[in-house]
Protein backbone atom coordinates (compact mmCIF):
# COMPACT_ATOMS: atom_id res chain seq x y z
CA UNK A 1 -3.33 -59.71 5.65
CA UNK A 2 -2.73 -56.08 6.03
CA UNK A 3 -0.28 -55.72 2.99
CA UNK A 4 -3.21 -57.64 0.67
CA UNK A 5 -5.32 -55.76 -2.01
CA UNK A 6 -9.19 -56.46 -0.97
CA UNK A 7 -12.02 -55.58 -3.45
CA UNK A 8 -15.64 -55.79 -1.38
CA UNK A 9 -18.48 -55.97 -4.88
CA UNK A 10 -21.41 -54.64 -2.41
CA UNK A 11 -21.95 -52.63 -0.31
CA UNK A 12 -25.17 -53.13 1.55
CA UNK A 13 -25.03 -53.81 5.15
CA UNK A 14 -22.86 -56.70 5.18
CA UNK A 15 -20.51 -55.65 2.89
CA UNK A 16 -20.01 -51.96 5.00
CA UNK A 17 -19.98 -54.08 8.41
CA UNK A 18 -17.30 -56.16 7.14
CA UNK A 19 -15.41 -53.17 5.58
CA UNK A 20 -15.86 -51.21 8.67
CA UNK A 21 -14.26 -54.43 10.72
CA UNK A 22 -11.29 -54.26 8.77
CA UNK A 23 -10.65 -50.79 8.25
CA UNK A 24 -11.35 -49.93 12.18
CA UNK A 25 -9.32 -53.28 13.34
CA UNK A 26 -6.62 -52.18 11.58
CA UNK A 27 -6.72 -55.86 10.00
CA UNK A 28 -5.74 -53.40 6.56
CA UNK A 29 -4.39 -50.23 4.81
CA UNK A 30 -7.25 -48.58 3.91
CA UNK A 31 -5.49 -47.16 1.10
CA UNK A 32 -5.39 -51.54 -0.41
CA UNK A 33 -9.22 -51.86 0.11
CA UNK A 34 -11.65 -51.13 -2.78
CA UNK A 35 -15.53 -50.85 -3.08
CA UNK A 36 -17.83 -51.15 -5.64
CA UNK A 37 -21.32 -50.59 -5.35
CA UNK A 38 -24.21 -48.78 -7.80
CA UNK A 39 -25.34 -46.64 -4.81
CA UNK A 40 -23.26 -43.26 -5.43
CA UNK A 41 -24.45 -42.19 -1.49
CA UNK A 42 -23.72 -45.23 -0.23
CA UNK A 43 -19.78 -45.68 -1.63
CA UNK A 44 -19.46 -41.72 -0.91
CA UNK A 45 -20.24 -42.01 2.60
CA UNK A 46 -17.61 -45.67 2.91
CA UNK A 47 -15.08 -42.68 0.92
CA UNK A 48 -15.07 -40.43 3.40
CA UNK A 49 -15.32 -42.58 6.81
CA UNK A 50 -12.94 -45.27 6.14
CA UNK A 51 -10.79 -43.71 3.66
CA UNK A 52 -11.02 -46.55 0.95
CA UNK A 53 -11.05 -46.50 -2.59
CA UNK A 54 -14.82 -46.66 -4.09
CA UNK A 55 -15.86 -46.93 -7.63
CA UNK A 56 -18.91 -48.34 -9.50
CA UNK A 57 -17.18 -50.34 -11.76
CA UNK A 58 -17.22 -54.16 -10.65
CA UNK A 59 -13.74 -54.90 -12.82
CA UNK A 60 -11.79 -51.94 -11.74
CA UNK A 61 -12.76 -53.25 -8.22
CA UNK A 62 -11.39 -56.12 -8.77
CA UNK A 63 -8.20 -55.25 -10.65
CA UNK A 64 -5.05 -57.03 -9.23
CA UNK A 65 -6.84 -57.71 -5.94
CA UNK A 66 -5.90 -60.31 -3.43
CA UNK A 67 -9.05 -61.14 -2.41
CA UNK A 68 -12.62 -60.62 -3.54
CA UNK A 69 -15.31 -60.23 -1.27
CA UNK A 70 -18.81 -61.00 -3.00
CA UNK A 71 -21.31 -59.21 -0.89
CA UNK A 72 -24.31 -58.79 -3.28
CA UNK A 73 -27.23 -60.63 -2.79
CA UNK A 74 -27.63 -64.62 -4.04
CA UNK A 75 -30.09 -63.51 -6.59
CA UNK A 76 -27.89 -61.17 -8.64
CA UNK A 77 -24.21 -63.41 -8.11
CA UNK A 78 -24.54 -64.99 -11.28
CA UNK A 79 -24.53 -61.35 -13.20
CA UNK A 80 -21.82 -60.17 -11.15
CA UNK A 81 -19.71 -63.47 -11.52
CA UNK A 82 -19.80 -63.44 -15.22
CA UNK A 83 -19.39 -59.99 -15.20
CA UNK A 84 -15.99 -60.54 -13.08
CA UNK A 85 -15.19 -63.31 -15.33
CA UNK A 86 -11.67 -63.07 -16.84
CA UNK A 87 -11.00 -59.80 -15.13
CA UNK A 88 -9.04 -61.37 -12.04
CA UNK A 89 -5.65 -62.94 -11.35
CA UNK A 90 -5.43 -66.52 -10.80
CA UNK A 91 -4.24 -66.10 -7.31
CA UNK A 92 -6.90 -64.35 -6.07
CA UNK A 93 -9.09 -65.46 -3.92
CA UNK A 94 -13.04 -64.77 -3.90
CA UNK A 95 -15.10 -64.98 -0.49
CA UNK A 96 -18.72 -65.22 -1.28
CA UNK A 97 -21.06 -64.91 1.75
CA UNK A 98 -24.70 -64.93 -0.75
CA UNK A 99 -26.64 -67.38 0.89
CA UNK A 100 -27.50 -70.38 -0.32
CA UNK A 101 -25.22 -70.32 -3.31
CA UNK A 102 -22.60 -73.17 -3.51
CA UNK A 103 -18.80 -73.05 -4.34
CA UNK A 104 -19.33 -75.28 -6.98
CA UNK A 105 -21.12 -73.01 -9.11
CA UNK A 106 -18.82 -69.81 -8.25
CA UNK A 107 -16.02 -71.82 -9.06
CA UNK A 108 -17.15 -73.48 -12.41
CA UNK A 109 -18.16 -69.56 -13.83
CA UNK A 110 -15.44 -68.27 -13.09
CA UNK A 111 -13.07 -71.01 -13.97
CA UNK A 112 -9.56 -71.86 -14.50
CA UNK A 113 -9.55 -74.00 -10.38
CA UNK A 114 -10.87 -70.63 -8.64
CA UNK A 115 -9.86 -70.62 -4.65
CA UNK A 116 -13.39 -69.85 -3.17
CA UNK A 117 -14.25 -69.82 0.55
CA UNK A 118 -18.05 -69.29 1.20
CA UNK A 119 -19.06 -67.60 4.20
CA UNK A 120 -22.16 -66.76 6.44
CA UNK A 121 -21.67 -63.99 8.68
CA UNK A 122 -24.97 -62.17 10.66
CA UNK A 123 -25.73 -58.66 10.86
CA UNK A 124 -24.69 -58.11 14.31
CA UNK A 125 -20.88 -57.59 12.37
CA UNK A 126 -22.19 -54.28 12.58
CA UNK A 127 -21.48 -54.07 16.46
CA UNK A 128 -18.40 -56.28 16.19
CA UNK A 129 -20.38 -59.53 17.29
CA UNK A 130 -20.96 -61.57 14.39
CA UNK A 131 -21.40 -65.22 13.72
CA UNK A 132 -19.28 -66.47 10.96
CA UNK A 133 -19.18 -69.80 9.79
CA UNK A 134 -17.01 -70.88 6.63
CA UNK A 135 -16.66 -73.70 4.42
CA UNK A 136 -14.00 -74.16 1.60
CA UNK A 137 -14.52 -74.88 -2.32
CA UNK A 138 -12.78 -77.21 -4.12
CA UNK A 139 -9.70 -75.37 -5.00
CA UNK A 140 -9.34 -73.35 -1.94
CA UNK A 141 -6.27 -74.24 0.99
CA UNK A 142 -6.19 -74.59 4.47
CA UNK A 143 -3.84 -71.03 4.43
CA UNK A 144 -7.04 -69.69 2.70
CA UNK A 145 -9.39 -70.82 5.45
CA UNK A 146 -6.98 -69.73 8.07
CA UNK A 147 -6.89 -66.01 5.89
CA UNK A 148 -10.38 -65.36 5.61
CA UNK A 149 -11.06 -66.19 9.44
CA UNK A 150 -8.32 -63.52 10.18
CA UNK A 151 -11.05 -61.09 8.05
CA UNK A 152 -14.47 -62.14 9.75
CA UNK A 153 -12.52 -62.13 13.35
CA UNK A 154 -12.37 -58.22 12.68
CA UNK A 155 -15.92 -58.19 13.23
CA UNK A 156 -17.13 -61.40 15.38
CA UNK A 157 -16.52 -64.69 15.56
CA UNK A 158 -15.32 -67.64 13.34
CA UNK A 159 -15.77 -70.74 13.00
CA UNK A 160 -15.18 -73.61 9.78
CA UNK A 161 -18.10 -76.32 8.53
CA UNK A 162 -18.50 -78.44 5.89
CA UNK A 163 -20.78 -76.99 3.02
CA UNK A 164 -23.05 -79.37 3.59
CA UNK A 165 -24.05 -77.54 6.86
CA UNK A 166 -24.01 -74.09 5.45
CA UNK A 167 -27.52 -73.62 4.77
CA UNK A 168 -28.10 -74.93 8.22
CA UNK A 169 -25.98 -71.94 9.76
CA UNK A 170 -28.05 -69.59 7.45
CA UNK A 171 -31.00 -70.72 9.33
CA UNK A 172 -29.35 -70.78 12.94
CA UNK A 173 -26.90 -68.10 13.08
CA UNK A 174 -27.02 -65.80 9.63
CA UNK A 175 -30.91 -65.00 10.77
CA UNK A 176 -30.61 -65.85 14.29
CA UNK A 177 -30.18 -61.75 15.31
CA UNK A 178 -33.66 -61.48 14.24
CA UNK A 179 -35.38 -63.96 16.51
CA UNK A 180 -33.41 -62.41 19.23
CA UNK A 181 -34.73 -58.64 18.06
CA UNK A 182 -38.11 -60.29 18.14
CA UNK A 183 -37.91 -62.19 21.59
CA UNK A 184 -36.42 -58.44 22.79
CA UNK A 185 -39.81 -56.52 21.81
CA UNK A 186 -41.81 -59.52 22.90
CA UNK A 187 -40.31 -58.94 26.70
CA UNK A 188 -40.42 -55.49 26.10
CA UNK A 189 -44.23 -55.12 25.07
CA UNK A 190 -45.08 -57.52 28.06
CA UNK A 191 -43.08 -55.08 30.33
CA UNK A 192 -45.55 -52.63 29.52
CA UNK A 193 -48.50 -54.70 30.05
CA UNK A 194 -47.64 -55.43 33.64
CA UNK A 195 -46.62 -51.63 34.17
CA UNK A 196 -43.88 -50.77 32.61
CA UNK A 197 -42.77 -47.63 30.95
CA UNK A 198 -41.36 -48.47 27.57
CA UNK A 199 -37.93 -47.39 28.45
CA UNK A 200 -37.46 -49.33 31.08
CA UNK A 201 -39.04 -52.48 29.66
CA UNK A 202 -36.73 -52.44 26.50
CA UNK A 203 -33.68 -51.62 28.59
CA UNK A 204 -34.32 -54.59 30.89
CA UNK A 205 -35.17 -56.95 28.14
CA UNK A 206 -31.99 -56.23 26.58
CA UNK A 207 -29.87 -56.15 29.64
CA UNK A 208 -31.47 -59.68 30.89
CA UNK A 209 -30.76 -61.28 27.41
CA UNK A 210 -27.39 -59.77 27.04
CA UNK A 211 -26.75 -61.20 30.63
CA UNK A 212 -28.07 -64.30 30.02
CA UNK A 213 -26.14 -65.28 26.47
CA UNK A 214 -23.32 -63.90 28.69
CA UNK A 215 -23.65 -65.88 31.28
CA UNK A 216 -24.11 -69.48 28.60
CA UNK A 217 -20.75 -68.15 27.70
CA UNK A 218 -18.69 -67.79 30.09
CA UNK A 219 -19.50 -70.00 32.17
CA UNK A 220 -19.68 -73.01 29.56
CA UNK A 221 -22.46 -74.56 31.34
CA UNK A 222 -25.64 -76.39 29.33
CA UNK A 223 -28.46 -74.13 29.34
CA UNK A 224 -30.38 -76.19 30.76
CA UNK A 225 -28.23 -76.19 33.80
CA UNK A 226 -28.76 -72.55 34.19
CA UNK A 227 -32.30 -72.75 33.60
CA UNK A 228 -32.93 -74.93 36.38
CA UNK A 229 -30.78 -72.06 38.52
CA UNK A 230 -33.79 -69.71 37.86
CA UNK A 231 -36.74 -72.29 38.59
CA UNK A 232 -37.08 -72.87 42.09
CA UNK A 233 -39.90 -75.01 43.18
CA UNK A 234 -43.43 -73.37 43.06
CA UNK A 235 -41.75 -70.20 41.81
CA UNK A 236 -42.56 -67.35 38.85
CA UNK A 237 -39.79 -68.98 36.66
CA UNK A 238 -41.23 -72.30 36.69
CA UNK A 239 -44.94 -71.07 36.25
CA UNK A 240 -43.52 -68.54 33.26
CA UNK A 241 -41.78 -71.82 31.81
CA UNK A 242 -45.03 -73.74 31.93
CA UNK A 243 -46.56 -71.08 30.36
CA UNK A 244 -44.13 -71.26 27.38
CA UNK A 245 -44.49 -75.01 26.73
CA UNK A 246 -48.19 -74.59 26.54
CA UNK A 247 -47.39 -72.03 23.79
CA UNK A 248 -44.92 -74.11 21.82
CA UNK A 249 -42.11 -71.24 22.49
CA UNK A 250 -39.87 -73.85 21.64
CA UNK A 251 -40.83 -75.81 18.68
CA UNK A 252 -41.73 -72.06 17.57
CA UNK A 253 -37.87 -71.31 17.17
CA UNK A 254 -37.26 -74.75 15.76
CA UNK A 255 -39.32 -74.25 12.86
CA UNK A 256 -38.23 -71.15 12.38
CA UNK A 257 -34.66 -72.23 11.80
CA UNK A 258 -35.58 -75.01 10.17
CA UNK A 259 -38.02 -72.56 7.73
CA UNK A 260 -34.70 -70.59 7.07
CA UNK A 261 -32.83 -73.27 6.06
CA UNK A 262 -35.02 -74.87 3.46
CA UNK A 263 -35.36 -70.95 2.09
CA UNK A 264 -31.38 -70.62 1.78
CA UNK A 265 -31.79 -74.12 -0.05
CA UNK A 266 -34.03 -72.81 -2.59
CA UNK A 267 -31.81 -69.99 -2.79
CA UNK A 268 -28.87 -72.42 -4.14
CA UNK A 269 -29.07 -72.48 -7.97
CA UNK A 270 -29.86 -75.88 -9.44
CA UNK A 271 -27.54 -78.86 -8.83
CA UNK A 272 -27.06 -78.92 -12.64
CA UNK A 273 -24.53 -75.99 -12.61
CA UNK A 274 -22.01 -77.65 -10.05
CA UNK A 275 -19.02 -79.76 -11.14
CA UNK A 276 -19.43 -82.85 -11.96
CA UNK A 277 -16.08 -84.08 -11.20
């Protein structure tokens, strides 16, 4: 991967977590990597940390590049795809992580059996901890899948799904970091109703949820199995649990995903554009 030329079309905070994760990782020359964005700041800023190439034009990005990185949002992909539309090699390969928008149609704009991998990473690439899950189009190779894991490893975690399931891992994983940030100022806020300073309440929330996803981890045990380590009999766990079920914590998060999921559904243009091969 590190001799390949990689164009990233966005630049938002995806597309600089990801280009940060494979600058810093070493994964590539910076020198090979190209951005394009309309946001003058936004590329000058990528210019002068990572030492990339930056430009606002889409098909200069693009020019002779291995791989194509499509990290604009699901609304404006279309544009951008036409836009890129004749202005690539045939070998290269585009990785599209818009949500909600299916290989199909990426493939079938841009034409002539386009390799595609689609990909749903979260924002905690940022920090190095993303989720990734990927699925591949109808042209793309198991080498392919095997490449673009390589990339998202940079910055996280990888794992492969059928496309079928992707909209379900938009709902899980791609906005799971915000249920977390909300359950953090939840335990926070009641830390400071029972006494707390605000420091310290944060600072433990995050430290007991960071332990605790630790701890599901490593020790590969159910977590329901380490639940019950925390509820003795007649004690504040089990009374704090109660309290929860009463509340419909649970279904709460359920929904939730399952609310996701049906949006990164709508976001998928209409089944009309796929192949119907």
């Amino acid at each position: 991967m590190k001799n390949l030329k990689i164009a990233c079309i966005g630049t938002g905070n995806m597309g600089r977590a990801l280009l940060r994760g494979m600058v810093q990782s070493r994964a590539v020359i910076p020198s090979r990597v190209f951005a394009s964005d309309k946001n003058k700041e936004r590329l000058a800023e990528l210019k002068k940390e990572l030492k990339i190439h930056t430009t606002k034009d889409n098909r200069l990005a693009v020019t002779k590049a291995d791989i194509v990185v499509l990290a604009v949002k699901p609304q404006i992909l279309h544009k951008v795809l036409q836009e890129l539309h004749g202005k690539v090699q045939s070998h290269t390969l585009f990785v599209s992580i818009a949500a909600g928008f299916p290989t199909g149609l990426i493939e079938n704009i841009l034409g002539a059996k386009t390799r595609v991998v689609r990909a749903m990473p979260n924002i905690a690439a940022m920090v190095g901890e993303a989720a990734t899950a990927i699925c591949a189009g109808k042209w793309a190779k198991k080498s392919d899948l095997k490449l673009v894991t390589k990339l998202f490893e940079t910055c996280g975690t990888c794992t492969t799904v059928d496309e079928g399931l992707m909209d379900a891992v938009t709902g899980l994983s791609g906005t799971g970091p915000m249920y977390v940030f909300i359950i953090i100022e939840a335990l926070s806020d009641a830390g400071v109703k029972v006494g707390l300073s605000r420091e310290q309440a944060t600072s433990l929330a995050i430290q007991t949820v960071q332990g605790a996803a630790r701890m599901v981890k490593e020790t590969g045990k159910h977590p329901i199995f380490l639940k019950d380590l925390v509820t003795s009999p007649g004690g504040t766990a089990i009374n704090a649990l109660y309290s929860m079920e009463k509340t419909g914590l649970r279904a709460d998060l359920m929904d939730a995903v399952e609310a996701a999921t049906n949006r990164s559904k709508e976001l998928g243009l209409p089944m009309e554009f796929m192949d119907k091969d």
